[in-house]
Protein backbone atom coordinates (compact mmCIF):
# COMPACT_ATOMS: atom_id res chain seq x y z
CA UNK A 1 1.80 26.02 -2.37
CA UNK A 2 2.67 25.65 -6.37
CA UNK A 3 3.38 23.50 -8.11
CA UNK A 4 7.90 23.44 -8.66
CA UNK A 5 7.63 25.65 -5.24
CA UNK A 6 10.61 24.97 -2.84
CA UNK A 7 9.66 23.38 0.18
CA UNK A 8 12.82 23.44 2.62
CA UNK A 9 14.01 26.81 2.83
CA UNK A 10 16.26 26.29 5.89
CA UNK A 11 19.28 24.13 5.71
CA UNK A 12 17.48 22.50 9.37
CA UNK A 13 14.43 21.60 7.41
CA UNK A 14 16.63 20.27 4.13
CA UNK A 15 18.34 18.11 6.62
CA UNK A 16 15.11 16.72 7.70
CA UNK A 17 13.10 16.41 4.94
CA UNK A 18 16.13 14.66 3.49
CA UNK A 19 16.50 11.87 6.43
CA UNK A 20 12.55 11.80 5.98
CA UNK A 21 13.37 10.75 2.13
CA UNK A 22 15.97 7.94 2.84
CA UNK A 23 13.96 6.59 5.42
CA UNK A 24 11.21 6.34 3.06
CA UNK A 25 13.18 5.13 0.23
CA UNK A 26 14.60 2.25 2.13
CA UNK A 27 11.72 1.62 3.59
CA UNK A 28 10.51 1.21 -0.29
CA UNK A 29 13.69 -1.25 -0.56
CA UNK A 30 15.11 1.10 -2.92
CA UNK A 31 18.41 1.93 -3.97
CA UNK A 32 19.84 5.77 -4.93
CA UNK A 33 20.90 4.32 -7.85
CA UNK A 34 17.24 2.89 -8.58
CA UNK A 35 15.73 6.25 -7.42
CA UNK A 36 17.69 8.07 -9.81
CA UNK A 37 16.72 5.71 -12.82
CA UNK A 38 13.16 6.24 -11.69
CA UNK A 39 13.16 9.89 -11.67
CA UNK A 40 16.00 10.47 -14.47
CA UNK A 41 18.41 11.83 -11.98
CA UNK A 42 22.33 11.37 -11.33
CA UNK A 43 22.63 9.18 -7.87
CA UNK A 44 24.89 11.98 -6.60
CA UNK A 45 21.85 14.20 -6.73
CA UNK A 46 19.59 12.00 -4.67
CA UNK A 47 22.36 11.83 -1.99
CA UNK A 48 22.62 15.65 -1.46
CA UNK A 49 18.71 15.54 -1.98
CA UNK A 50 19.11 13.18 1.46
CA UNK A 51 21.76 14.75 3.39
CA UNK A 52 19.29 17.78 2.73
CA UNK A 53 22.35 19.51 0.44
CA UNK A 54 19.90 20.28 -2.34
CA UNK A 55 16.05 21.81 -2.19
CA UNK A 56 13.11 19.91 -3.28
CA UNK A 57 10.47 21.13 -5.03
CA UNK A 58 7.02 20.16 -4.75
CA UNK A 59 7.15 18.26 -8.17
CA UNK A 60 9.91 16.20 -6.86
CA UNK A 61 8.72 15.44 -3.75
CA UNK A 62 5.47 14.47 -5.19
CA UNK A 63 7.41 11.84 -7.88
CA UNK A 64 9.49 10.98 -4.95
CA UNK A 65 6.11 9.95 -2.30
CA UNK A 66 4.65 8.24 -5.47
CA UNK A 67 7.73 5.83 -6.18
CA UNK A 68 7.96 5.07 -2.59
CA UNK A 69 4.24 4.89 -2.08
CA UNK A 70 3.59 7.40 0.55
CA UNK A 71 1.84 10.33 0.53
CA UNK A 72 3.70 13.72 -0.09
CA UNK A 73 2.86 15.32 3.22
CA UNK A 74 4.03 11.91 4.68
CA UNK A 75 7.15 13.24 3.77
CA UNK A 76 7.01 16.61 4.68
CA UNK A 77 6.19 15.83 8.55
CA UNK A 78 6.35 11.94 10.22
CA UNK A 79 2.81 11.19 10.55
CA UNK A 80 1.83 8.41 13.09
CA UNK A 81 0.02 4.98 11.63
CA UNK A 82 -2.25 2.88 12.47
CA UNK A 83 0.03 0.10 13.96
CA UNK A 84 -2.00 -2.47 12.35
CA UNK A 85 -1.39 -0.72 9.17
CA UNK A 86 1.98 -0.58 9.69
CA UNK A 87 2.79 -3.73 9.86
CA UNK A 88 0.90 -5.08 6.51
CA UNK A 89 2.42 -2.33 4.99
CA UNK A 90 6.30 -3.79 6.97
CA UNK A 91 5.65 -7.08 5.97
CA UNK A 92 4.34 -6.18 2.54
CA UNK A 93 7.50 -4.01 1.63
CA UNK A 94 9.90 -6.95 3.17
CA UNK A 95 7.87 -10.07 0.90
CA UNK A 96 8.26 -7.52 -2.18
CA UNK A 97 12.07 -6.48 -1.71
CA UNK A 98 13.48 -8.97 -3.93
CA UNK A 99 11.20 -7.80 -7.08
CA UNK A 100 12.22 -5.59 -9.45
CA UNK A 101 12.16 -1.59 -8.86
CA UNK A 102 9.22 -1.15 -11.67
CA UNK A 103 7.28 -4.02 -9.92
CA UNK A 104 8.23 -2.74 -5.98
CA UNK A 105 6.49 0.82 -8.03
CA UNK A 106 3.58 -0.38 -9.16
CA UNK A 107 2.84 -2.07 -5.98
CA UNK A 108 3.53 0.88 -3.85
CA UNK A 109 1.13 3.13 -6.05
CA UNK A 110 -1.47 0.26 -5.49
CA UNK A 111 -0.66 0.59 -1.42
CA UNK A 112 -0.90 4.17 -1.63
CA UNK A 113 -4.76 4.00 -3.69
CA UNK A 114 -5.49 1.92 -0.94
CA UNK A 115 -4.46 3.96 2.27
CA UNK A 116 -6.25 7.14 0.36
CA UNK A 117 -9.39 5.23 -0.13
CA UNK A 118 -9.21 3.94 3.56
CA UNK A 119 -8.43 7.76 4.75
CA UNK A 120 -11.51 8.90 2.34
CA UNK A 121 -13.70 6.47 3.86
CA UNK A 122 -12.78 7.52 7.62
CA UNK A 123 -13.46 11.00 6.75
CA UNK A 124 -16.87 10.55 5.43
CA UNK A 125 -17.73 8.09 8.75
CA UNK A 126 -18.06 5.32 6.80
CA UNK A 127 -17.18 1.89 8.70
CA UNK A 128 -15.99 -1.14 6.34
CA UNK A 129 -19.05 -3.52 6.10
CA UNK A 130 -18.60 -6.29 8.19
CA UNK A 131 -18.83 -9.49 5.64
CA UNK A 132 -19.28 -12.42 7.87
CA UNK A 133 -20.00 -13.30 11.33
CA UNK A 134 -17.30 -15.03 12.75
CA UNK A 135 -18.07 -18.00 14.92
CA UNK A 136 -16.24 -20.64 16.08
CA UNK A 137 -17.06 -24.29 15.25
CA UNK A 138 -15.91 -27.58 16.50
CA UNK A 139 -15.16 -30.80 14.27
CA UNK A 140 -14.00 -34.19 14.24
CA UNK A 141 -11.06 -33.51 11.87
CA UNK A 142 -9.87 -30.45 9.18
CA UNK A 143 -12.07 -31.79 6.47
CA UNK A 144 -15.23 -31.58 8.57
CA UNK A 145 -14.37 -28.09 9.81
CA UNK A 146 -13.69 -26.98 6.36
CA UNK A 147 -16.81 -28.30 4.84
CA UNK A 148 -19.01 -27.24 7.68
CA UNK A 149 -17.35 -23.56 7.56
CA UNK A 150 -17.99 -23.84 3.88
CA UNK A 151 -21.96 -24.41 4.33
CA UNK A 152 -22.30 -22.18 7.05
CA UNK A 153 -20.85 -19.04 4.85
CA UNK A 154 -23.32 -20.71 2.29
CA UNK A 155 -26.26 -20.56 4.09
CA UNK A 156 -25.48 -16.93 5.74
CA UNK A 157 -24.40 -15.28 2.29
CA UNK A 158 -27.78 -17.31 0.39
CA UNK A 159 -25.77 -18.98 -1.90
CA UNK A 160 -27.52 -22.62 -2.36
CA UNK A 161 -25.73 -25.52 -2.71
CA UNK A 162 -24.99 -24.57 -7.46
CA UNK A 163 -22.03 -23.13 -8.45
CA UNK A 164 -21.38 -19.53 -7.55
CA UNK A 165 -21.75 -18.34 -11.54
CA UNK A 166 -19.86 -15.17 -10.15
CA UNK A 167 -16.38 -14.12 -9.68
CA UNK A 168 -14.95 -13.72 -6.08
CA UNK A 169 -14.91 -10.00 -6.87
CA UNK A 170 -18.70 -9.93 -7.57
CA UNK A 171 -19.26 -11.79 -4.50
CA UNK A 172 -17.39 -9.41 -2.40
CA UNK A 173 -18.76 -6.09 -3.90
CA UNK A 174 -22.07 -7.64 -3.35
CA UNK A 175 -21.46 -7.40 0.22
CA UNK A 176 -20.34 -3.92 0.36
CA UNK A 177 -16.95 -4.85 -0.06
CA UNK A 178 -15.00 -2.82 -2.12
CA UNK A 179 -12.54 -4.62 -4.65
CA UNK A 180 -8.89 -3.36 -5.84
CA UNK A 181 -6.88 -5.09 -8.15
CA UNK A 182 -3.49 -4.53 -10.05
CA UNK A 183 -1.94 -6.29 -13.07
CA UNK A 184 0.71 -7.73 -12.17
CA UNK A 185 3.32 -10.00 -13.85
CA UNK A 186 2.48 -13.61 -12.96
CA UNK A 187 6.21 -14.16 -12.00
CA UNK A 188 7.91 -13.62 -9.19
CA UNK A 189 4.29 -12.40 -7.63
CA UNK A 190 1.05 -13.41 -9.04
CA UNK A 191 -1.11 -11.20 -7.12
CA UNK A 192 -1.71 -8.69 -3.93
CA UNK A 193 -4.86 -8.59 -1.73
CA UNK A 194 -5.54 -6.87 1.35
CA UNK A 195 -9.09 -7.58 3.36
């Protein structure tokens, strides 16, 4: 398919793809009026767009998967999720609601990098690398656990007792661990991690 190729030729499939689009804008905690700013459109347009009165192009409804941070074929046909998946991403898009539409865009591109690198690394077979072993550990009171967690993760990563000297990212991509970060402004959200 081209690029500016219509891709719902049937008023059925408009209809569709256009429910398909307001569920994943509000998903997105987007407005019409917020999509249109976005993508430089009236707000009128983007309703037809949903009540699948007016086609969309492939350019569109690749702007359109972008802002919301889905993929484009997301869009095209529902596509089942992980359900552990889908809840970060649920609880992700409901702690992020109240930020601005250029911040709620940024992070959604940064979501999307991240389920394309995750669907990249399941094609090629390639299992996350497992950081730690998890044990459980007894002790007298929250500081004791903490400290003897602390020298356990030590002692398994071959740390010493000196100061790191790296950043947390080093440390993790020394361990296989692959690290993405986004700018972000520090207010009302400093930062976004997912392990």
């Amino acid at each position: 398919m081209k690029e500016g190729e219509d891709m719902s030729e049937q008023p059925d499939e408009r209809a569709s793809l256009g429910q398909r689009i307001q569920q994943a804008r509000e998903a997105a905690g987007f407005s019409q009026e917020e999509v249109a700013q976005a993508l430089g459109l009236s707000r009128p347009t983007v309703s037809d767009i949903e009540r699948g009165k007016r086609r969309v192009d492939t350019l569109l409804l690749r702007k359109l998967a972008q802002l919301f941070g889905v993929q484009p074929w997301e869009l095209l046909e529902p596509v089942e999720k992980a359900p552990l998946m889908a809840q970060v991403k649920e609880a992700l898009l409901e702690e992020i609601a109240p930020l601005p539409p250029s911040d709620r865009e940024k992070i959604n591109r940064f979501w999307l990098t991240l389920e394309e690198f995750a669907r990249l690394r399941r094609e090629m077979g390639k299992e996350p690398p497992k950081l730690l072993s998890r044990k459980r550990f007894t002790a007298r009171s929250p500081k004791y656990a903490i400290e003897a967690e602390a020298d356990r993760l030590r002692e398994e990563l071959g740390l010493g007792e000196f100061p790191l000297g790296l950043s947390i990212r080093e440390l993790l991509e020394s361990q296989g661990i692959p690290v993405f970060f986004e700018q972000l402004n520090p207010e009302p959200l400093s930062g976004l991690f997912l392990n």
